[in-house]
N, C-alpha and C. Protein backbone atom coordinates (compact mmCIF):
# COMPACT_ATOMS: atom_id res chain seq x y z
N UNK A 1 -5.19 -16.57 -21.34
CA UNK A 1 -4.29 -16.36 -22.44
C UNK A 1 -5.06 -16.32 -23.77
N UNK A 2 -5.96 -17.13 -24.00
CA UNK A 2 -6.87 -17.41 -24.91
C UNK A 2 -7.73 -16.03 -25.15
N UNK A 3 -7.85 -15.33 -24.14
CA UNK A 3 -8.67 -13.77 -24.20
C UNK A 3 -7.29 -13.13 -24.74
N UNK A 4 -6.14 -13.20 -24.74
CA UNK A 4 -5.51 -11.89 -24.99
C UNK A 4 -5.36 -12.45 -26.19
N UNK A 5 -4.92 -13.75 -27.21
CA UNK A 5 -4.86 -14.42 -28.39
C UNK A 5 -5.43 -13.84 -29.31
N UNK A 6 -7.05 -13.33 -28.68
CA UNK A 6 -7.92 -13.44 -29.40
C UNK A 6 -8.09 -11.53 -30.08
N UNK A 7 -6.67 -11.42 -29.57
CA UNK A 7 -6.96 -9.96 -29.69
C UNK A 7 -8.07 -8.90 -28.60
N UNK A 8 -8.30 -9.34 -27.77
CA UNK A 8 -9.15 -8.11 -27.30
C UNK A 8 -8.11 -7.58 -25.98
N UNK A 9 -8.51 -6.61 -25.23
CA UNK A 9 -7.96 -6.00 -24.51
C UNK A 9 -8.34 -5.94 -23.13
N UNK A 10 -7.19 -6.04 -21.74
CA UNK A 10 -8.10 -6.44 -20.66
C UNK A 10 -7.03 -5.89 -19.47
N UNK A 11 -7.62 -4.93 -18.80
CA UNK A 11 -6.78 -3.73 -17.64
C UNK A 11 -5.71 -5.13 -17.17
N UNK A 12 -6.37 -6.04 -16.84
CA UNK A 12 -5.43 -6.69 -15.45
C UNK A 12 -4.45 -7.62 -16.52
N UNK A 13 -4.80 -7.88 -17.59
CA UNK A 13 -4.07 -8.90 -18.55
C UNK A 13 -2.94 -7.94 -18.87
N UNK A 14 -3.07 -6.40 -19.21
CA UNK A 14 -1.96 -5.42 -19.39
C UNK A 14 -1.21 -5.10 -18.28
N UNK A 15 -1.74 -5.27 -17.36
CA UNK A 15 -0.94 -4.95 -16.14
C UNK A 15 0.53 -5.72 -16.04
N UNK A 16 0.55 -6.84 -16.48
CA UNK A 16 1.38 -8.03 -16.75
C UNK A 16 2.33 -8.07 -18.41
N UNK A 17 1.53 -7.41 -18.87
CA UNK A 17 2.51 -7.83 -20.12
C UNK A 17 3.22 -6.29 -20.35
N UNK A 18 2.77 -5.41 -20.60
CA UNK A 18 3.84 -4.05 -20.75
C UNK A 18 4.60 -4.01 -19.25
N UNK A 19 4.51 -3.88 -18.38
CA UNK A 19 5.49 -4.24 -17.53
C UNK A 19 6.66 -4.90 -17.86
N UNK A 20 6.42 -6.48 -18.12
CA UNK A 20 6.59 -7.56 -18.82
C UNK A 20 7.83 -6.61 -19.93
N UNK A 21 7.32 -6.32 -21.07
CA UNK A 21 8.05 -5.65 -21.93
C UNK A 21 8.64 -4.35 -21.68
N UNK A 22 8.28 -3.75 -20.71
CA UNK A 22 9.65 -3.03 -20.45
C UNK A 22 10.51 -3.05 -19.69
N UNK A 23 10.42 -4.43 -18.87
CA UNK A 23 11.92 -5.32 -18.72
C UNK A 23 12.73 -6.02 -19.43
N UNK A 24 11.43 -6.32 -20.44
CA UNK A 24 12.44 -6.72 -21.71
C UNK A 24 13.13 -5.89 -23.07
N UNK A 25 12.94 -4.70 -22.77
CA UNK A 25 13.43 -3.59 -23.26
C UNK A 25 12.45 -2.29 -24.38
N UNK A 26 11.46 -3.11 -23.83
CA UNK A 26 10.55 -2.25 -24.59
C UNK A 26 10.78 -1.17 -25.31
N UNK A 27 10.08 -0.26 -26.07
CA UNK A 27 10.40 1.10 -26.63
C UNK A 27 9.56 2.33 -26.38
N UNK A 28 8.91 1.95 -24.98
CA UNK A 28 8.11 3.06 -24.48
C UNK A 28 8.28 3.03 -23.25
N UNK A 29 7.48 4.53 -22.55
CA UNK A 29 7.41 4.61 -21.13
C UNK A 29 6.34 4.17 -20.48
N UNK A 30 6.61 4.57 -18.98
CA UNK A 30 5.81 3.91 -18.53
C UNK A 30 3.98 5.11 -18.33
N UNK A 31 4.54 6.30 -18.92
CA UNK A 31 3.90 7.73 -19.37
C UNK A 31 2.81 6.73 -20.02
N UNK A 32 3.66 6.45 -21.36
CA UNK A 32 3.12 6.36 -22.78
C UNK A 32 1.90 4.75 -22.55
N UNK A 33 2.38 4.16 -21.73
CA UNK A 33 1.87 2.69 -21.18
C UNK A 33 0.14 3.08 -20.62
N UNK A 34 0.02 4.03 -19.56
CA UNK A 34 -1.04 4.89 -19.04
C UNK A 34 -1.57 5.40 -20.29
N UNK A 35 -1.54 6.14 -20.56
CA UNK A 35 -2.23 7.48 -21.68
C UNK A 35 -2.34 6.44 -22.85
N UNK A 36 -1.83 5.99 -23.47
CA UNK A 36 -2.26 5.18 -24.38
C UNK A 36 -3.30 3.77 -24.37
N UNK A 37 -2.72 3.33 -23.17
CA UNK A 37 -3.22 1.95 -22.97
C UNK A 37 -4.11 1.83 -21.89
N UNK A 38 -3.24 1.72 -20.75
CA UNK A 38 -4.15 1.34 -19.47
C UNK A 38 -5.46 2.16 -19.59
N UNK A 39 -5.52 3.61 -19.79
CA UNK A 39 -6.89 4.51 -19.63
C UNK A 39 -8.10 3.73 -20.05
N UNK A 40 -7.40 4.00 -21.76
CA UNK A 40 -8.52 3.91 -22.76
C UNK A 40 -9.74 2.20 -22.58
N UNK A 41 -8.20 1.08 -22.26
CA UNK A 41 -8.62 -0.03 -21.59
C UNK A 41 -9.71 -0.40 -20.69
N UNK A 42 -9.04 0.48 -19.58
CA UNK A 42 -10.47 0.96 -18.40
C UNK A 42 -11.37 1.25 -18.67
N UNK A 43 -11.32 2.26 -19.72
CA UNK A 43 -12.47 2.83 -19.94
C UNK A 43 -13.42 2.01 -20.46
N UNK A 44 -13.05 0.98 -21.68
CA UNK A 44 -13.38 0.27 -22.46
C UNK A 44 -13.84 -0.98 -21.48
N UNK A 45 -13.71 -1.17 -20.65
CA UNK A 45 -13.89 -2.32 -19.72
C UNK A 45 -15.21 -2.37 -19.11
N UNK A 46 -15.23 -0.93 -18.67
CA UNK A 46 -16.04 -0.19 -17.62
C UNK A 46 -17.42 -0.53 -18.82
N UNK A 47 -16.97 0.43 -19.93
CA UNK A 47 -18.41 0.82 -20.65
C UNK A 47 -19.12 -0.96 -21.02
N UNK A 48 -18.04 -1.71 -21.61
CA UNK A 48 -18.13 -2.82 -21.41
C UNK A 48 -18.69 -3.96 -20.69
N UNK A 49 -18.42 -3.60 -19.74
CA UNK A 49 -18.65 -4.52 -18.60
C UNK A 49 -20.42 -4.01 -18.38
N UNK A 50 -20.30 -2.82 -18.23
CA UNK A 50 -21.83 -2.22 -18.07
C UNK A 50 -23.00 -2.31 -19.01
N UNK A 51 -22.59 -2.71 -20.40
CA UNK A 51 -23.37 -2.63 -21.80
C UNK A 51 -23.74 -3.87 -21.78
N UNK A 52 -22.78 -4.89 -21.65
CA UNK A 52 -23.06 -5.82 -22.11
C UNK A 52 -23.24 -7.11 -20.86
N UNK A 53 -22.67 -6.48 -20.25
CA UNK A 53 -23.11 -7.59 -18.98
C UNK A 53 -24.24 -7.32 -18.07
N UNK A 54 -24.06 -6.02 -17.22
CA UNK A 54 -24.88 -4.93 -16.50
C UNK A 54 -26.04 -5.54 -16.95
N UNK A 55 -26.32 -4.71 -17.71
CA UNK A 55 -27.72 -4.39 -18.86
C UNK A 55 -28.59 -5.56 -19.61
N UNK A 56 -27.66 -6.67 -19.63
CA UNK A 56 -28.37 -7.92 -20.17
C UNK A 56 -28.68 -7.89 -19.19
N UNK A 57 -27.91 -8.51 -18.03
CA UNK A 57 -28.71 -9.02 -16.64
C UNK A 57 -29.75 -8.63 -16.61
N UNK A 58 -29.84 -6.66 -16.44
CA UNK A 58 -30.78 -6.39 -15.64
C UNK A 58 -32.04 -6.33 -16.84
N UNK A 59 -32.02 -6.61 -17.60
CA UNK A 59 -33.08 -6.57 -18.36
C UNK A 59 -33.67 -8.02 -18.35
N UNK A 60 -33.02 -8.82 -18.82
CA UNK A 60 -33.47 -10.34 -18.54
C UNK A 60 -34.01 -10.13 -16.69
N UNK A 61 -33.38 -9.93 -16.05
CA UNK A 61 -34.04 -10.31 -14.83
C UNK A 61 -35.06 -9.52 -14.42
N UNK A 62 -35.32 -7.89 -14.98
CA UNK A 62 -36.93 -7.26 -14.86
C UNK A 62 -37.61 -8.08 -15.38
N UNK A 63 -37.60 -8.81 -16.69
CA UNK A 63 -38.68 -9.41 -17.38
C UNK A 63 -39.28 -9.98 -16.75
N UNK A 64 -38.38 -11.02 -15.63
CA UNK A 64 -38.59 -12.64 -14.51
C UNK A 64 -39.05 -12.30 -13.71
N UNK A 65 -38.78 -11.35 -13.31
CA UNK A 65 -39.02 -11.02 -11.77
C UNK A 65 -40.36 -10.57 -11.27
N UNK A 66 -40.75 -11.00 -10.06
CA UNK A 66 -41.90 -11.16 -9.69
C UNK A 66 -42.26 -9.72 -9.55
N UNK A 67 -43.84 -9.24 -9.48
CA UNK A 67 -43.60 -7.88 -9.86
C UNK A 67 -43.91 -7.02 -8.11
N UNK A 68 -43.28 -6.11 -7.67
CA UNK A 68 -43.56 -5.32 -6.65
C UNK A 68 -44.25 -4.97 -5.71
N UNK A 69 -44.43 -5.32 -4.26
CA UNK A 69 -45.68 -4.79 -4.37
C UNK A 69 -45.14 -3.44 -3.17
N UNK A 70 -45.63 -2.41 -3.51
CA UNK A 70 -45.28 -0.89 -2.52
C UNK A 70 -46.00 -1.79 -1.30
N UNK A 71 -44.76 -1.11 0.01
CA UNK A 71 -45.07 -1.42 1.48
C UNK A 71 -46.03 -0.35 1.92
């Protein structure tokens, strides 16, 4: 809850709340819910998830890592 508080945006946290609001009478579809939201979300997750998590890892862990040797 504390992640959505904080303002940021998160596929599975939306999955739950526009639903959510258009049982409670929301003022959009479930069109407008996709194309606006869920996509851009994903998308944002994805690039996300890969920039900043991905990419630290794998950079911190080339540095560590013992180095190769060809079989």
């Amino acid at each position: 809850m504390l992640f959505f508080a904080m303002g940021f945006e998160h596929s599975v946290v939306n999955m739950f709340l526009f639903p959510s609001g258009l049982m409670m009478g929301g003022n959009f579809s479930i069109l407008d819910y996709f194309i606006w939201n869920e996509i851009p979300v994903v998308l944002g997750n994805l690039v996300g998830g890969i920039a900043f998590t991905g990419l630290t890892l794998y950079t911190t862990h080339a540095r560590t890592a013992p180095a190769r040797k060809p079989a």
